[in-house]
N, C-alpha and C. Protein backbone atom coordinates (compact mmCIF):
# COMPACT_ATOMS: atom_id res chain seq x y z
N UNK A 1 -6.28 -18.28 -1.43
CA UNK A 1 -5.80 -19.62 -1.15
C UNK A 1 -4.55 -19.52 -0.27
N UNK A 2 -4.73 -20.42 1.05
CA UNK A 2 -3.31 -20.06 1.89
C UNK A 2 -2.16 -21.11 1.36
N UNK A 3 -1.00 -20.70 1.16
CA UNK A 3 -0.24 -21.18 0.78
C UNK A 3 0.63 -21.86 2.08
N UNK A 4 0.65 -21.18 3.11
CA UNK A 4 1.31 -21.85 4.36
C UNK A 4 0.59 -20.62 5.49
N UNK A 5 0.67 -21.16 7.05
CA UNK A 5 0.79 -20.71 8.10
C UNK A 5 1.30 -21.00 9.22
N UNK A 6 2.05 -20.25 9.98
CA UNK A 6 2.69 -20.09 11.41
C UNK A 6 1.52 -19.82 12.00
N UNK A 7 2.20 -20.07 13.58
CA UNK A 7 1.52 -19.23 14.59
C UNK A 7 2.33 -17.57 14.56
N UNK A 8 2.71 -17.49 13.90
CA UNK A 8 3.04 -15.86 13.35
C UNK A 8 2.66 -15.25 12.40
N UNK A 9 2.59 -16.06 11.31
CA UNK A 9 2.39 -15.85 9.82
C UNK A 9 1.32 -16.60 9.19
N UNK A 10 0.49 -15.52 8.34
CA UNK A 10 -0.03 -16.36 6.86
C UNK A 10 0.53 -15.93 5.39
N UNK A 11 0.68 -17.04 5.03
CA UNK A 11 1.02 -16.66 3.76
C UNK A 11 -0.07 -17.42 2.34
N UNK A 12 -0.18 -16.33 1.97
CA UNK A 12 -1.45 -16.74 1.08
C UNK A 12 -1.21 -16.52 -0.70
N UNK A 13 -1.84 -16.65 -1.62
CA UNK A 13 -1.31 -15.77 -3.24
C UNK A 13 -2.29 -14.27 -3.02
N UNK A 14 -1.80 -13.51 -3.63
CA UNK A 14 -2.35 -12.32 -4.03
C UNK A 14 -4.07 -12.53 -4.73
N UNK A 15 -4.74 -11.82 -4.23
CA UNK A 15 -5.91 -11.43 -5.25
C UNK A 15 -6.48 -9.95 -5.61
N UNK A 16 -6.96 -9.78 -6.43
CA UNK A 16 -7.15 -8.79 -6.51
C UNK A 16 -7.65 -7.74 -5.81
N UNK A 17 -8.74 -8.22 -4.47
CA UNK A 17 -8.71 -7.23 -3.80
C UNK A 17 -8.00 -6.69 -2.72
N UNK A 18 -6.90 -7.12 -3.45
CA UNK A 18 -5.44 -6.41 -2.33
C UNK A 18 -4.99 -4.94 -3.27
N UNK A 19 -5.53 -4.92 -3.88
CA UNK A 19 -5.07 -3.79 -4.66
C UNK A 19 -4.47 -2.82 -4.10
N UNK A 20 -5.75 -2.20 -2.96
CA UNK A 20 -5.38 -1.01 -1.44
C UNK A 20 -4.04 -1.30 -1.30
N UNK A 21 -3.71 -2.30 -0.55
CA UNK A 21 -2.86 -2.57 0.10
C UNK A 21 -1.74 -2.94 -0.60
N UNK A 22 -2.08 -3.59 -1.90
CA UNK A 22 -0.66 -3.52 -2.71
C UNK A 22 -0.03 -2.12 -3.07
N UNK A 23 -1.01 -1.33 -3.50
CA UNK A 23 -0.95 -0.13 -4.09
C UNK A 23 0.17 0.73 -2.59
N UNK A 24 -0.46 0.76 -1.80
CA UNK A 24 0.08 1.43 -0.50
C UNK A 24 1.63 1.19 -0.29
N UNK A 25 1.52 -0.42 -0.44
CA UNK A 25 3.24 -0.46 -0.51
C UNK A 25 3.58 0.03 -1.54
N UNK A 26 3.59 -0.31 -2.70
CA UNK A 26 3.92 -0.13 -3.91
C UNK A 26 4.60 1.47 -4.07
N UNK A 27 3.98 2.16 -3.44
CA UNK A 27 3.78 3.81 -3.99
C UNK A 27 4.57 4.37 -2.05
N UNK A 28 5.21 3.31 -1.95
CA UNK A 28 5.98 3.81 -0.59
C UNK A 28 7.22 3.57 -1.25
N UNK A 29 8.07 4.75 -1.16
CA UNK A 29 9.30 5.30 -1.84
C UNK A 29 10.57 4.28 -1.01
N UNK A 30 10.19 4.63 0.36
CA UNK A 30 11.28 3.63 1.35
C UNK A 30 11.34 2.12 1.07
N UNK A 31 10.03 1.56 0.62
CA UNK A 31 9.76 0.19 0.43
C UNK A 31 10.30 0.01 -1.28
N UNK A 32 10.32 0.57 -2.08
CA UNK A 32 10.42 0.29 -3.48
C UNK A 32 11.82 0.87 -3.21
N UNK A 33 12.52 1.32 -2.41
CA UNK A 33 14.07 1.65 -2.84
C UNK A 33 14.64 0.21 -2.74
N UNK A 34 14.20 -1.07 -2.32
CA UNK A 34 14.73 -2.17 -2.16
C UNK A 34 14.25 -2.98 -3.59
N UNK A 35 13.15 -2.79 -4.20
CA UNK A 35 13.24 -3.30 -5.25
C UNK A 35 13.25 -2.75 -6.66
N UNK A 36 12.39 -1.67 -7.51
CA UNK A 36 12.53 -0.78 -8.58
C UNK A 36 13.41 0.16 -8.03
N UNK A 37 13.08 0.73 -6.97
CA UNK A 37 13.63 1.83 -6.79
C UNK A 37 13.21 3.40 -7.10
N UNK A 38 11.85 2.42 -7.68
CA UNK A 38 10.68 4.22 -8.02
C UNK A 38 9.30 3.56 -8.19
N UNK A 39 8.24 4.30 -7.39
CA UNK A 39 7.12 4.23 -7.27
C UNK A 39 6.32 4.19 -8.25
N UNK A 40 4.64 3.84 -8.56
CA UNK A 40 4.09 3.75 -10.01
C UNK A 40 2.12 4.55 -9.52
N UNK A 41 2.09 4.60 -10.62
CA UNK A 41 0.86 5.02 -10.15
C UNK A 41 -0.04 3.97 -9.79
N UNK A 42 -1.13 4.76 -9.33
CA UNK A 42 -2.21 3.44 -9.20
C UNK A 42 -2.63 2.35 -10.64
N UNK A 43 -2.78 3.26 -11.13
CA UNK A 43 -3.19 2.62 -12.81
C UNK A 43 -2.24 1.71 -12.70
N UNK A 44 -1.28 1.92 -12.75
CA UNK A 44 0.14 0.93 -13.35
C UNK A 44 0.16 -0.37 -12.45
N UNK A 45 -0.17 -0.23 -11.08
CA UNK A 45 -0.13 -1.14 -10.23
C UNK A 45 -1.44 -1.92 -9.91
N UNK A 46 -2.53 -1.81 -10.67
CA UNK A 46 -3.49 -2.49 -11.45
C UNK A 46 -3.09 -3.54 -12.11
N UNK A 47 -2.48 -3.19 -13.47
CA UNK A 47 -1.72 -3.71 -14.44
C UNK A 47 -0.60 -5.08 -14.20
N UNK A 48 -0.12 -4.34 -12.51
CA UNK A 48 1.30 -5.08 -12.24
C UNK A 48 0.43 -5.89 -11.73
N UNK A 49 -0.58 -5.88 -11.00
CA UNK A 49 -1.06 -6.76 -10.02
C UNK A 49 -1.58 -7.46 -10.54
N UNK A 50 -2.47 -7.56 -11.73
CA UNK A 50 -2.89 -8.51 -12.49
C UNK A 50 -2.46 -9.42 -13.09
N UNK A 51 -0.82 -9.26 -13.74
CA UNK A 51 0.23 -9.62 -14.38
C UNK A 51 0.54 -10.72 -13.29
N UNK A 52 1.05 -10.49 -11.90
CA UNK A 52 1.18 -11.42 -10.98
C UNK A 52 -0.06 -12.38 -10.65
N UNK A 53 -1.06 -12.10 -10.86
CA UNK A 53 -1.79 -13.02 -10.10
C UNK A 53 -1.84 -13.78 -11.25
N UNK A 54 -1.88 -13.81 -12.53
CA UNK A 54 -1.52 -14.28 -13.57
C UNK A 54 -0.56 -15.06 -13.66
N UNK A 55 0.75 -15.15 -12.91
CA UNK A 55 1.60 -15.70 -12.93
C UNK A 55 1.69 -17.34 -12.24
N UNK A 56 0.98 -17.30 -11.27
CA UNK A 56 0.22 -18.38 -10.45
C UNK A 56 -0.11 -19.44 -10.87
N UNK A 57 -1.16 -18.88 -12.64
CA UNK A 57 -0.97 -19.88 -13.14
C UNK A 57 -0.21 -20.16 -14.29
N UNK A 58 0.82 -19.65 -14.43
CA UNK A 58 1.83 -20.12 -15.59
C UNK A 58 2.29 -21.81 -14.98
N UNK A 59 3.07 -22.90 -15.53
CA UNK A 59 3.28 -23.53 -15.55
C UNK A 59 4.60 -23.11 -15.43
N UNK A 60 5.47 -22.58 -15.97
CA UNK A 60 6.70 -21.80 -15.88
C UNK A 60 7.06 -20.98 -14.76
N UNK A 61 6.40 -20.45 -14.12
CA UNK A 61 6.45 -19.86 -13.06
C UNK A 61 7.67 -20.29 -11.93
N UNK A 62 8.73 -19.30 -11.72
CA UNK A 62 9.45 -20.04 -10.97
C UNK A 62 9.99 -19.36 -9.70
N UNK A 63 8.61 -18.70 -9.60
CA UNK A 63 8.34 -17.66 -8.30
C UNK A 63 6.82 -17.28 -7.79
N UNK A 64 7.18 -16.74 -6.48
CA UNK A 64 6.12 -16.85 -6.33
C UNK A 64 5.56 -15.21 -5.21
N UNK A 65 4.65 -14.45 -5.50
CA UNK A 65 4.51 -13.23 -4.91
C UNK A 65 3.28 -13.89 -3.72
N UNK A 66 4.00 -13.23 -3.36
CA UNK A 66 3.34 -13.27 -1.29
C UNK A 66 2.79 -11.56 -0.69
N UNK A 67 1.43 -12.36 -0.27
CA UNK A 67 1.44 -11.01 0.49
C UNK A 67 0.77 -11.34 2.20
């Protein structure tokens, strides 16, 4: 589902078959020094990714993950 677009940008919610590509950032050491600050395995970033797309529909939700 797109959440917004530029003529530069889409911005859409996460689904699960971003996994690849979540995973890829995720497990890039340079990219996670800005947020954990340590990489996870794939398994784990399964887990994380599910947790977020999950979040979408909380009612509480007072954020929102972009990819």
């Amino acid at each position: 589902m797109m959440i917004f677009d530029t003529d530069r940008l889409r911005v859409r919610k996460l689904t699960f078959s971003d996994i690849d590509d979540f995973h890829q950032m995720q497990s890039n050491l340079k990219v996670m020094q800005y947020a954990t600050g340590k990489v996870k395995s794939f398994e784990e970033d399964k887990k994380e990714l599910s947790k977020l797309i999950n979040k979408y529909t909380e009612l509480s939700n007072d954020f929102w993950i972009l990819l």
